[in-house]
N, C-alpha and C. Protein backbone atom coordinates (compact mmCIF):
# COMPACT_ATOMS: atom_id res chain seq x y z
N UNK A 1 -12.72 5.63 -8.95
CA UNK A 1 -11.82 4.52 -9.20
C UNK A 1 -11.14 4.66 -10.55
N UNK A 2 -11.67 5.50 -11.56
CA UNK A 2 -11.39 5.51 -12.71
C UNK A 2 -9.82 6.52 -12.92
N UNK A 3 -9.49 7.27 -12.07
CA UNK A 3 -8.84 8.01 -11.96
C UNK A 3 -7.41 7.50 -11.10
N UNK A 4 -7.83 6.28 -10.06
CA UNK A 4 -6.82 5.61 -9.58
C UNK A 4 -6.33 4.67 -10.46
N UNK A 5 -7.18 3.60 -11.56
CA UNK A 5 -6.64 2.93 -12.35
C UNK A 5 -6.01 3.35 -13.48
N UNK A 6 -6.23 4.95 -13.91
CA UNK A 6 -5.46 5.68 -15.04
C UNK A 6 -4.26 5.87 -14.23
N UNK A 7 -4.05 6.59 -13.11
CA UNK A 7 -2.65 6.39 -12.25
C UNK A 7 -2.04 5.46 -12.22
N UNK A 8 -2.47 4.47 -11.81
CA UNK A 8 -1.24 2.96 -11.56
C UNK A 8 -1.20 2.81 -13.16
N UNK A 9 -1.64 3.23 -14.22
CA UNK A 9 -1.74 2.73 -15.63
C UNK A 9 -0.19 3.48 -15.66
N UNK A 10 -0.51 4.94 -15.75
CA UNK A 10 0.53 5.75 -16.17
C UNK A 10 1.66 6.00 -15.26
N UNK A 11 1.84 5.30 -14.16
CA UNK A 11 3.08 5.22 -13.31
C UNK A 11 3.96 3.89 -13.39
N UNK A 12 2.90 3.41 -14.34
CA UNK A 12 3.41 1.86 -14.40
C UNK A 12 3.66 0.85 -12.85
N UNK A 13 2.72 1.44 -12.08
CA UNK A 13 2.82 0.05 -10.79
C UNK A 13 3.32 -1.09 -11.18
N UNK A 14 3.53 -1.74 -10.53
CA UNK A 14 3.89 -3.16 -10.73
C UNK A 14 2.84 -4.10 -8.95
N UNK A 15 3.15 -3.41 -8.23
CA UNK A 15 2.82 -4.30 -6.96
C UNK A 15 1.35 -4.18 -7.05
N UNK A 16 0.76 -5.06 -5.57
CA UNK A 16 -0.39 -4.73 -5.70
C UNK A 16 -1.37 -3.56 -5.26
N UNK A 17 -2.25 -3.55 -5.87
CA UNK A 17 -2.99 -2.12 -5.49
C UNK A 17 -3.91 -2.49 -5.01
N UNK A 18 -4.73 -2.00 -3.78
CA UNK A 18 -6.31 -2.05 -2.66
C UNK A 18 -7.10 -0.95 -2.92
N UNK A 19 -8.38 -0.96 -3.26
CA UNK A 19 -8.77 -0.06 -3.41
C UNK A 19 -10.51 -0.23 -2.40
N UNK A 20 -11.05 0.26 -1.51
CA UNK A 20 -12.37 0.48 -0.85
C UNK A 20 -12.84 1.55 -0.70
N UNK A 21 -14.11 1.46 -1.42
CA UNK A 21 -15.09 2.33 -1.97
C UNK A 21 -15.50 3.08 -0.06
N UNK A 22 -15.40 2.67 0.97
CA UNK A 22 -15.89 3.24 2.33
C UNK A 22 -14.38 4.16 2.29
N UNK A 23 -13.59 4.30 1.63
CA UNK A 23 -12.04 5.10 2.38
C UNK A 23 -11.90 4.91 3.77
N UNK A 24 -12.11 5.65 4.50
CA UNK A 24 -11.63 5.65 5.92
C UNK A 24 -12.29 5.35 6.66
N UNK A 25 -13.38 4.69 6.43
CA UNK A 25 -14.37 3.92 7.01
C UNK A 25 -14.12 2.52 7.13
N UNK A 26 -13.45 2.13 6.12
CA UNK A 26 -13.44 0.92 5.52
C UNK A 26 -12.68 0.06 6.93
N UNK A 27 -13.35 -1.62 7.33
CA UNK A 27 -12.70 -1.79 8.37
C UNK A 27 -11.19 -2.36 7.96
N UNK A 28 -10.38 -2.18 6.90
CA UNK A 28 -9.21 -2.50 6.60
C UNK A 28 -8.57 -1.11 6.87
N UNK A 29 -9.08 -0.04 6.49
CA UNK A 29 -8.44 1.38 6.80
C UNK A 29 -8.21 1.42 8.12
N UNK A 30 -9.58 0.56 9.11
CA UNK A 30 -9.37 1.25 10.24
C UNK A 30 -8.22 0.25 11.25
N UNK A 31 -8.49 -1.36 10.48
CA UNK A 31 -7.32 -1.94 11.27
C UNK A 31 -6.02 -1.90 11.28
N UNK A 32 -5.99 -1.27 9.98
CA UNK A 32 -4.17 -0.69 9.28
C UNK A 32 -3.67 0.51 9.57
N UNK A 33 -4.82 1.43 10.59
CA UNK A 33 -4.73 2.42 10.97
C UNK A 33 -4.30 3.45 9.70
N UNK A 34 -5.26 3.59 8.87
CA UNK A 34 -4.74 4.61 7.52
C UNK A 34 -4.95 5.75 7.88
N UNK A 35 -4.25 6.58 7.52
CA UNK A 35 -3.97 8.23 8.25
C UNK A 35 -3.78 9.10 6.72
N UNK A 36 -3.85 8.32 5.94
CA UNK A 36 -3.43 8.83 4.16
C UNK A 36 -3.33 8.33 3.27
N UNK A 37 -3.74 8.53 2.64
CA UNK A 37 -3.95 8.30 0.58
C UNK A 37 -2.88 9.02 -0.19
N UNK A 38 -2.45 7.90 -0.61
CA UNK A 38 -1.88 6.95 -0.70
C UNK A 38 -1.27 6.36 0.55
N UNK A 39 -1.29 5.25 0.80
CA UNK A 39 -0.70 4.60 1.71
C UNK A 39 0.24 3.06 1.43
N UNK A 40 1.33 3.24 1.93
CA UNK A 40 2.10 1.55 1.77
C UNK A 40 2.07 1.07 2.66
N UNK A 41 1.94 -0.54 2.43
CA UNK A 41 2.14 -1.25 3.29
C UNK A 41 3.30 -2.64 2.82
N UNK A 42 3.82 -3.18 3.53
CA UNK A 42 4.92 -4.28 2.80
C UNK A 42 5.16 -5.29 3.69
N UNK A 43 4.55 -6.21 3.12
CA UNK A 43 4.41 -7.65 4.20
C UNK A 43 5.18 -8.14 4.10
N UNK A 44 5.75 -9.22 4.98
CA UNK A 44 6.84 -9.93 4.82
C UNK A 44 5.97 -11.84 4.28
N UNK A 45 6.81 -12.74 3.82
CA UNK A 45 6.16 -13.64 2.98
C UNK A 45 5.37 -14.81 4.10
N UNK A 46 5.34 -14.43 4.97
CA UNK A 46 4.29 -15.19 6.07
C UNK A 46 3.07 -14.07 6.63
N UNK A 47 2.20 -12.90 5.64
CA UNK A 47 1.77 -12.21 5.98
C UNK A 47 1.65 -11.39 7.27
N UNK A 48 2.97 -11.11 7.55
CA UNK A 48 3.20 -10.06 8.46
C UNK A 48 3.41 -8.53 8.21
N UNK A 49 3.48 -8.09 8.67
CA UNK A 49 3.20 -6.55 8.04
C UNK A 49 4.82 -6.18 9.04
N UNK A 50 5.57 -6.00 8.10
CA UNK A 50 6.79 -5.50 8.61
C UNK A 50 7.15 -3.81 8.12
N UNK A 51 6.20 -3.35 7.65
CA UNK A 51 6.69 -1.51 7.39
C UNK A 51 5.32 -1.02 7.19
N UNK A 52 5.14 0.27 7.38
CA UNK A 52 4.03 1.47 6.77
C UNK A 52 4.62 2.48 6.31
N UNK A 53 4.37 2.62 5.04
CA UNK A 53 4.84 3.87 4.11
C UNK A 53 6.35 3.77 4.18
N UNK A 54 6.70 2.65 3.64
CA UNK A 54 8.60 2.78 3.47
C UNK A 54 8.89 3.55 2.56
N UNK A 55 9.82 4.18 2.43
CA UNK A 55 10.62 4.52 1.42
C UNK A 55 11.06 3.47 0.09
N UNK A 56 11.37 4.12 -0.95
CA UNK A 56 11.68 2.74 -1.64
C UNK A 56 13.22 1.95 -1.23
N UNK A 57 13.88 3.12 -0.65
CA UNK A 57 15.30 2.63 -0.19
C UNK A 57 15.11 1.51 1.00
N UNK A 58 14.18 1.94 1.71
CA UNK A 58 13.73 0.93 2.98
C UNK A 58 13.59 -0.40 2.49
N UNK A 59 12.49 -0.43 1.49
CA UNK A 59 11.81 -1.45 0.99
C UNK A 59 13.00 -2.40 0.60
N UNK A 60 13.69 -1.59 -0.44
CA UNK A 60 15.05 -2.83 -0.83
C UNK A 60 15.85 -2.92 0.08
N UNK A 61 16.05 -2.43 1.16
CA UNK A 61 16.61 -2.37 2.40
C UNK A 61 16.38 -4.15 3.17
N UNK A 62 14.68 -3.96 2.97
CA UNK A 62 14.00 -4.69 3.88
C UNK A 62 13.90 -6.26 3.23
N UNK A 63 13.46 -6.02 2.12
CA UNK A 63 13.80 -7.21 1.08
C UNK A 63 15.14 -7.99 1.09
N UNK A 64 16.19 -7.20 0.57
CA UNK A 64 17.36 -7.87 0.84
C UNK A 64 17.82 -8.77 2.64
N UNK A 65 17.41 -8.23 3.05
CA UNK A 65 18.00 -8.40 4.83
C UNK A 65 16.61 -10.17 4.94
């Protein structure tokens, strides 16, 4: 974990970050169907899950609309 929080340190994240110690075990990996690390996800504001792994062009794509 120490190595993911020096990353989001030095990339400067801003959004939020998930992190489970099971990886691909984990039953959030397995209901989000995670296939890779790093992975995005981008909900829309009634917790719907409207993309996996957008682009950032998508994302402001998706935001704006």
């Amino acid at each position: 974990a120490t190595k993911w929080l020096k990353a989001i340190e030095k990339d400067k994240i801003k959004f939020t970050q998930l992190i489970d110690p099971k990886g691909f075990d984990a039953n959030t990996a397995i209901q989000f169907e995670v296939e890779e690390l790093p992975s995005k996800y981008l909900f829309n504001p009634e917790g719907i899950l409207i993309a996996k792994n957008p682009s950032e062009e998508e994302i402001l794509k998706l935001i704006k609309s």
